[in-house]
Protein backbone atom coordinates (compact mmCIF):
# COMPACT_ATOMS: atom_id res chain seq x y z
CA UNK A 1 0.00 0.00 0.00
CA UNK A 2 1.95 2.93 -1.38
CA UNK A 3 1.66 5.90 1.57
CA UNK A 4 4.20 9.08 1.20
CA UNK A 5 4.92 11.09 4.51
CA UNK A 6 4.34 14.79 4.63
CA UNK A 7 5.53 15.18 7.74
CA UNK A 8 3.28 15.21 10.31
CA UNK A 9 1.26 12.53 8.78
CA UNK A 10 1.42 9.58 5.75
CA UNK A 11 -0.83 10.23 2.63
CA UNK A 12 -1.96 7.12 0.43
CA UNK A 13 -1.50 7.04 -3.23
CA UNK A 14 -2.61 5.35 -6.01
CA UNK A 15 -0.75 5.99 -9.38
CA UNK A 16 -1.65 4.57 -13.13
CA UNK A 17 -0.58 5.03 -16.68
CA UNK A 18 2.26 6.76 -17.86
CA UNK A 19 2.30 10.70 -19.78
CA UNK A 20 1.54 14.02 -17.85
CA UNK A 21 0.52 13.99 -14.68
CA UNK A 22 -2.99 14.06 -13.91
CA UNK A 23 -4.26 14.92 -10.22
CA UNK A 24 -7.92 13.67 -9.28
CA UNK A 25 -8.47 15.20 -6.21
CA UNK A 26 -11.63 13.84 -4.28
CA UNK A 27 -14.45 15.94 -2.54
CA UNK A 28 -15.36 15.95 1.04
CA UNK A 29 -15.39 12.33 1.37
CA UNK A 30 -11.86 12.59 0.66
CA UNK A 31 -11.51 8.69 -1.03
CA UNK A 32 -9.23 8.56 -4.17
CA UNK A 33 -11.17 5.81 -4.76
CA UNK A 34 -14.14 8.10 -6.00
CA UNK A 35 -12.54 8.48 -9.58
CA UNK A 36 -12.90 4.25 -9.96
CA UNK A 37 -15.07 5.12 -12.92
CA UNK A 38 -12.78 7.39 -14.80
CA UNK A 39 -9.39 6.03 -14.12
CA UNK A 40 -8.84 3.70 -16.86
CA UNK A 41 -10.38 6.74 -19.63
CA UNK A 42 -7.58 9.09 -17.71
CA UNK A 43 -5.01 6.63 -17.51
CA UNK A 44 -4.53 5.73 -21.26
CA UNK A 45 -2.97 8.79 -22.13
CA UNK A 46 -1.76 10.27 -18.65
CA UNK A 47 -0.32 9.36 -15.56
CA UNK A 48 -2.95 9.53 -12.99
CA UNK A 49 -2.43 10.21 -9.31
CA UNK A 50 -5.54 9.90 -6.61
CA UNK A 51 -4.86 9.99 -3.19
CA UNK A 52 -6.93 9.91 0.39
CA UNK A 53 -7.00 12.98 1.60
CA UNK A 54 -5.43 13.57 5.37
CA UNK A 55 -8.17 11.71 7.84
CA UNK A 56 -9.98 9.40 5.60
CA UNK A 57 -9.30 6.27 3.44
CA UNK A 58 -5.98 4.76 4.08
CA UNK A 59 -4.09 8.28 5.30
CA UNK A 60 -3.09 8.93 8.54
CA UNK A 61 -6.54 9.89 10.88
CA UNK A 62 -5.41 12.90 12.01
CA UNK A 63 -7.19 14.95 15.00
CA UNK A 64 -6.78 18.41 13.71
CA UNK A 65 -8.15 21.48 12.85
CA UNK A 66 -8.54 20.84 9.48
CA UNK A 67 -8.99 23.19 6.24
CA UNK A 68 -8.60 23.65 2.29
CA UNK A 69 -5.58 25.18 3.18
CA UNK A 70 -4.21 22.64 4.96
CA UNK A 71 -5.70 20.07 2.29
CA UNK A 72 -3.36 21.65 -0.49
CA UNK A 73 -0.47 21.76 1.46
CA UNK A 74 -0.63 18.12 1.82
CA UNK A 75 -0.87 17.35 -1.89
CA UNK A 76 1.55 20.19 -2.55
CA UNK A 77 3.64 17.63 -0.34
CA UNK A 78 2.66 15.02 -2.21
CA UNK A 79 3.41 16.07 -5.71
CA UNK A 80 7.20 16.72 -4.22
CA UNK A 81 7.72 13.45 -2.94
CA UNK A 82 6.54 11.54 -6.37
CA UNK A 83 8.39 14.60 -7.91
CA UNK A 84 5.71 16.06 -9.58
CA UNK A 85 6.94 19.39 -10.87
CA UNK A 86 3.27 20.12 -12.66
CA UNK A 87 0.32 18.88 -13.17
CA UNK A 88 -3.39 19.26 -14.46
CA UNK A 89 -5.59 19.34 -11.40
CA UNK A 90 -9.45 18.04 -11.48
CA UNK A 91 -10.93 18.95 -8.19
CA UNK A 92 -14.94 17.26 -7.46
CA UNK A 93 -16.05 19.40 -4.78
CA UNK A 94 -13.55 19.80 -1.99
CA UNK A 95 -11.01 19.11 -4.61
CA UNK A 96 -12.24 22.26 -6.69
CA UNK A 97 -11.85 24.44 -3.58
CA UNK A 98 -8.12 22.39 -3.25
CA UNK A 99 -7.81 23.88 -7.25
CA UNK A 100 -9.01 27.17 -6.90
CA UNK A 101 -6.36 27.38 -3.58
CA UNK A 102 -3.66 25.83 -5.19
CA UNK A 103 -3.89 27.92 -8.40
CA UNK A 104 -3.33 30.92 -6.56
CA UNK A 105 -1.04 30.34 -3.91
CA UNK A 106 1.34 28.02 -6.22
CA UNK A 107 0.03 28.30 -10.21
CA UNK A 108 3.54 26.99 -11.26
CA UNK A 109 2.56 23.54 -10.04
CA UNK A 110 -0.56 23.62 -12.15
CA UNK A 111 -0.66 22.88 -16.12
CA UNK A 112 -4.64 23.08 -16.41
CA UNK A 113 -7.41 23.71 -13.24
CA UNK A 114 -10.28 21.62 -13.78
CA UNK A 115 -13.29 23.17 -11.00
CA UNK A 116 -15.92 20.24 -11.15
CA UNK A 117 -19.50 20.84 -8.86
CA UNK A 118 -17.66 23.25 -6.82
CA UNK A 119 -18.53 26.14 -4.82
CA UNK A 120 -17.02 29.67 -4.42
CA UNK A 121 -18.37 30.83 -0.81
CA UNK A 122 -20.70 29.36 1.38
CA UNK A 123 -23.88 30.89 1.09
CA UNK A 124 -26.83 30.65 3.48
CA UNK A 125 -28.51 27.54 0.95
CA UNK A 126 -25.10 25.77 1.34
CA UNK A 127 -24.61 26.62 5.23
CA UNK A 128 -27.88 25.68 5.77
CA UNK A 129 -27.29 21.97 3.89
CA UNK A 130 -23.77 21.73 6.15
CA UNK A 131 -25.27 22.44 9.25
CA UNK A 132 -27.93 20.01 8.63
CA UNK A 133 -25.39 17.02 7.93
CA UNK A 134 -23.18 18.25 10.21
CA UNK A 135 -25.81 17.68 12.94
CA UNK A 136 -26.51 14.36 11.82
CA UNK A 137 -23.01 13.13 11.65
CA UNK A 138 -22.75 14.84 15.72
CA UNK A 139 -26.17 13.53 16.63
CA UNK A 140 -27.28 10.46 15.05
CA UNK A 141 -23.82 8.87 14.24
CA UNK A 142 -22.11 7.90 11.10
CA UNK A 143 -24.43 5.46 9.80
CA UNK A 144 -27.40 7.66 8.68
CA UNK A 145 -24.72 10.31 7.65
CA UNK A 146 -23.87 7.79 5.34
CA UNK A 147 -26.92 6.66 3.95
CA UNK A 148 -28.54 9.90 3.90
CA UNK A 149 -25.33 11.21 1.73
CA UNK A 150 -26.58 9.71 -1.58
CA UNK A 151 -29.73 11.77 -1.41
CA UNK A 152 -27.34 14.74 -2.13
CA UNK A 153 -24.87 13.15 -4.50
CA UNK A 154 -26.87 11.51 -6.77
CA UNK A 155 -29.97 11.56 -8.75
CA UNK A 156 -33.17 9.90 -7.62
CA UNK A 157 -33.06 7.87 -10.45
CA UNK A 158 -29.40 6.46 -10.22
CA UNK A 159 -29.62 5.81 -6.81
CA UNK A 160 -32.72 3.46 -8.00
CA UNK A 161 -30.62 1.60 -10.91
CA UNK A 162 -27.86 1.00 -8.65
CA UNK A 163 -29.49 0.49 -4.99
CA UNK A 164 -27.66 -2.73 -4.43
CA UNK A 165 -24.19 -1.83 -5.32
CA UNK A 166 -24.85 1.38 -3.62
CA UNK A 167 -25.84 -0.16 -0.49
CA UNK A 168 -22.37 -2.33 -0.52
CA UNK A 169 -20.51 0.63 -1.25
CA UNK A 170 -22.19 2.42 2.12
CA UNK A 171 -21.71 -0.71 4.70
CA UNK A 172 -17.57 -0.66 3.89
CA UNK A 173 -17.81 3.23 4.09
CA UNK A 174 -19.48 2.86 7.34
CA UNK A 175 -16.99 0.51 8.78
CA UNK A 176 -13.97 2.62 8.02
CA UNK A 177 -15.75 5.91 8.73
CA UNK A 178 -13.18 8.13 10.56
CA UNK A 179 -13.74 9.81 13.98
CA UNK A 180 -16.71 12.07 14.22
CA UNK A 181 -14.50 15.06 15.55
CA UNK A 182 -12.73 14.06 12.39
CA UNK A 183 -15.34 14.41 9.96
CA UNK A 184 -16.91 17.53 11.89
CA UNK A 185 -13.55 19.39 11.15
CA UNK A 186 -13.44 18.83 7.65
CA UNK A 187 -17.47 20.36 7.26
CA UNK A 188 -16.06 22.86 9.10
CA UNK A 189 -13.32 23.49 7.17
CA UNK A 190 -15.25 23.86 3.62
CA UNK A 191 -17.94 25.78 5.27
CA UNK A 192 -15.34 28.22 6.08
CA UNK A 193 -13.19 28.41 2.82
CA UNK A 194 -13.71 31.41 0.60
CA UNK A 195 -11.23 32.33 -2.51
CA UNK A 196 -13.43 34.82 -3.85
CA UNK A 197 -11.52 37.58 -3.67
CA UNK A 198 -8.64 35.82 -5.23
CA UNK A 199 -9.92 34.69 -8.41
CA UNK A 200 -9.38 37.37 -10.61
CA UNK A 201 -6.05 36.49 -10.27
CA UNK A 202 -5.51 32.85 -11.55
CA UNK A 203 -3.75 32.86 -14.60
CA UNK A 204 -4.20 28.96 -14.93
CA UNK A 205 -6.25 27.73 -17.79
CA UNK A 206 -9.44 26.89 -16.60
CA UNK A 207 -12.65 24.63 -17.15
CA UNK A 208 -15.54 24.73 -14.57
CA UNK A 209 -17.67 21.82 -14.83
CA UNK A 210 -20.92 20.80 -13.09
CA UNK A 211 -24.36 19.04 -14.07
CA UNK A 212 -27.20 21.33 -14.33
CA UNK A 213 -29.00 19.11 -11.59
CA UNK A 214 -26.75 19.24 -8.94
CA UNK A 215 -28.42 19.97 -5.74
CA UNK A 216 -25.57 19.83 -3.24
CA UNK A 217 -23.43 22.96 -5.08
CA UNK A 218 -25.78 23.91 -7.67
CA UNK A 219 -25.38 25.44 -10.97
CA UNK A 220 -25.23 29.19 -9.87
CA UNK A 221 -22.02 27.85 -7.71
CA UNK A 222 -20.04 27.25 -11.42
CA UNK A 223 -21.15 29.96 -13.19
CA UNK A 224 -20.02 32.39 -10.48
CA UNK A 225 -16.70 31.02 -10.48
CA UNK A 226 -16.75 30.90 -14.20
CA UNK A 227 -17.17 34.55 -14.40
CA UNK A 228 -14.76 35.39 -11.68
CA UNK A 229 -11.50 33.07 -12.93
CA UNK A 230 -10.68 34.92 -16.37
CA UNK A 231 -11.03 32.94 -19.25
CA UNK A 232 -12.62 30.18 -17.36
CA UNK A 233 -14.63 27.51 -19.83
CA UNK A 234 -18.05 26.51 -18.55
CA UNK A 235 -19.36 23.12 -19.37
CA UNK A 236 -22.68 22.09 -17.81
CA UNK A 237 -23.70 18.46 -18.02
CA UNK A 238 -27.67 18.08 -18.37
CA UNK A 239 -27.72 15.05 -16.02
CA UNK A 240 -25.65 13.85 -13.41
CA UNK A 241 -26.09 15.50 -10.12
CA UNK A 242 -22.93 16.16 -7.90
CA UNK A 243 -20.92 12.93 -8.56
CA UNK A 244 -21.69 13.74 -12.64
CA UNK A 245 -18.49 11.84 -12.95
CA UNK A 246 -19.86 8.37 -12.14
CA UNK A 247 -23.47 9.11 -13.36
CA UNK A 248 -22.43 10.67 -16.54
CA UNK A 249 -18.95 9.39 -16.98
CA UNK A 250 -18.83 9.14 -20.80
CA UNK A 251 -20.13 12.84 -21.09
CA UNK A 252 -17.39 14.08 -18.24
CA UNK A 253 -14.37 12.12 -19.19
CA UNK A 254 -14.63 13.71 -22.73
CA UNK A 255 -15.37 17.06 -21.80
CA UNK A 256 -12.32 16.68 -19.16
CA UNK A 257 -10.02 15.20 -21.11
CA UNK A 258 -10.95 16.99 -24.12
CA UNK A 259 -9.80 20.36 -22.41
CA UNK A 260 -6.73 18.67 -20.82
CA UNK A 261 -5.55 17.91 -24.17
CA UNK A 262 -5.80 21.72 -25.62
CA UNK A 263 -3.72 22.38 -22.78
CA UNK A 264 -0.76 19.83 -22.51
């Protein structure tokens, strides 16, 4: 099981294919495994990294205060240990806020920002959904924050094509569900993170992506940070919800990998 230290803590990795390096940087879950469905598209043409993000997965459970800053700094860490000079970045979520902070703190490590069903700011819709599974993780436990999370990721009718596998998927998550303080932290964390007034300034090619039924970061979400990042492409999926990239994976991979290759 390939884990790199970055410092204070050990970060697992997954890498495949060989070419430019391609980051797929998961969303609040924080499980590199997310990307499962678009690895092998990525992968024939690139070399893909995913990785667990700090307190989930495989990485090192750590009881911090945790935030997007601190997120980045740990794959900033992790790029220089697999010596990963540059790289094209897709962010889902989390991982677009991980973008949209790398981009302007460090834009020489980036060759292309992908943004996909991100968010700019928290507004009062998205602190309202937060606090809401946020008291449900606190109050009711892991288990029902994990099944209720597919009611926000997907649409109604994938989660009825794929109940079975779905409900598979959710009994291993809730076995290796990290600490509660743990997973509080890390709402807390993207509840807090703003960029907005940074934006102007990435120079980074740019896509934002999102479907246009997305209920967890809607629509409005990506075309606000479409209009802030200059030059910034906007591609809006008609189906898909907020994990497009499994639900819609043909449509996203192309779109994705179409604009990764106008940029290599």
């Amino acid at each position: 099981m390939p884990k790199i230290s970055v410092g204070d803590a050990e970060i697992y990795y997954e890498r495949y294919g060989n070419g430019t390096p391609v980051l797929l940087v998961p969303g609040l879950g924080g499980l590199g495994n997310y990307w499962a469905p678009n690895i092998e598209a990525f992968a024939r043409n690139h070399q893909v990294i995913i990785h667990d993000h700090r307190g989930t997965g495989q990485s090192t459970r750590s009881r911090i205060r945790y935030s997007v800053d601190q997120m980045t700094n740990d794959l900033i860490r992790l790029m220089d240990a697999l010596d990963i000079e540059k790289a094209h970045l897709v962010g889902h979520s989390t991982g677009g806020a991980i973008g949209q902070t790398l981009a302007v703190t460090q834009p020489d490590r980036l060759i292309s920002l992908t943004i996909y069903a991100s968010w700019t700011k928290a507004d009062p819709f998205f602190r309202r959904v937060f606090e809401a599974r946020r008291a449900l993780l606190s109050h009711v436990g892991a288990a029902a924050y994990v099944r209720a999370t597919p009611i926000f990721l997907y649409p109604n009718w994938w989660i009825n094509d794929n109940i079975a596998p779905l409900e598979e998927r959710e009994k291993k998550t809730i076995r290796n569900f990290p600490a509660v303080e743990i997973g509080t932290s890390r709402i807390d964390a993207i509840v807090a993170f703003d960029r907005t007034a940074d934006l102007h300034a990435i120079k980074t090619p740019t896509m934002v992506i999102c479907a246009k039924d997305d209920i967890l970061t809607p629509p409005y979400f990506s075309r606000e940070l479409a209009k802030l990042i200059p030059g910034a492409e906007l591609v809006e999926l008609e189906c898909g919800g907020h994990c497009a990239s499994e639900t819609n994976a043909t449509a996203f991979n192309k779109a994705v990998l179409d604009f990764i290759a106008r940029h290599s």
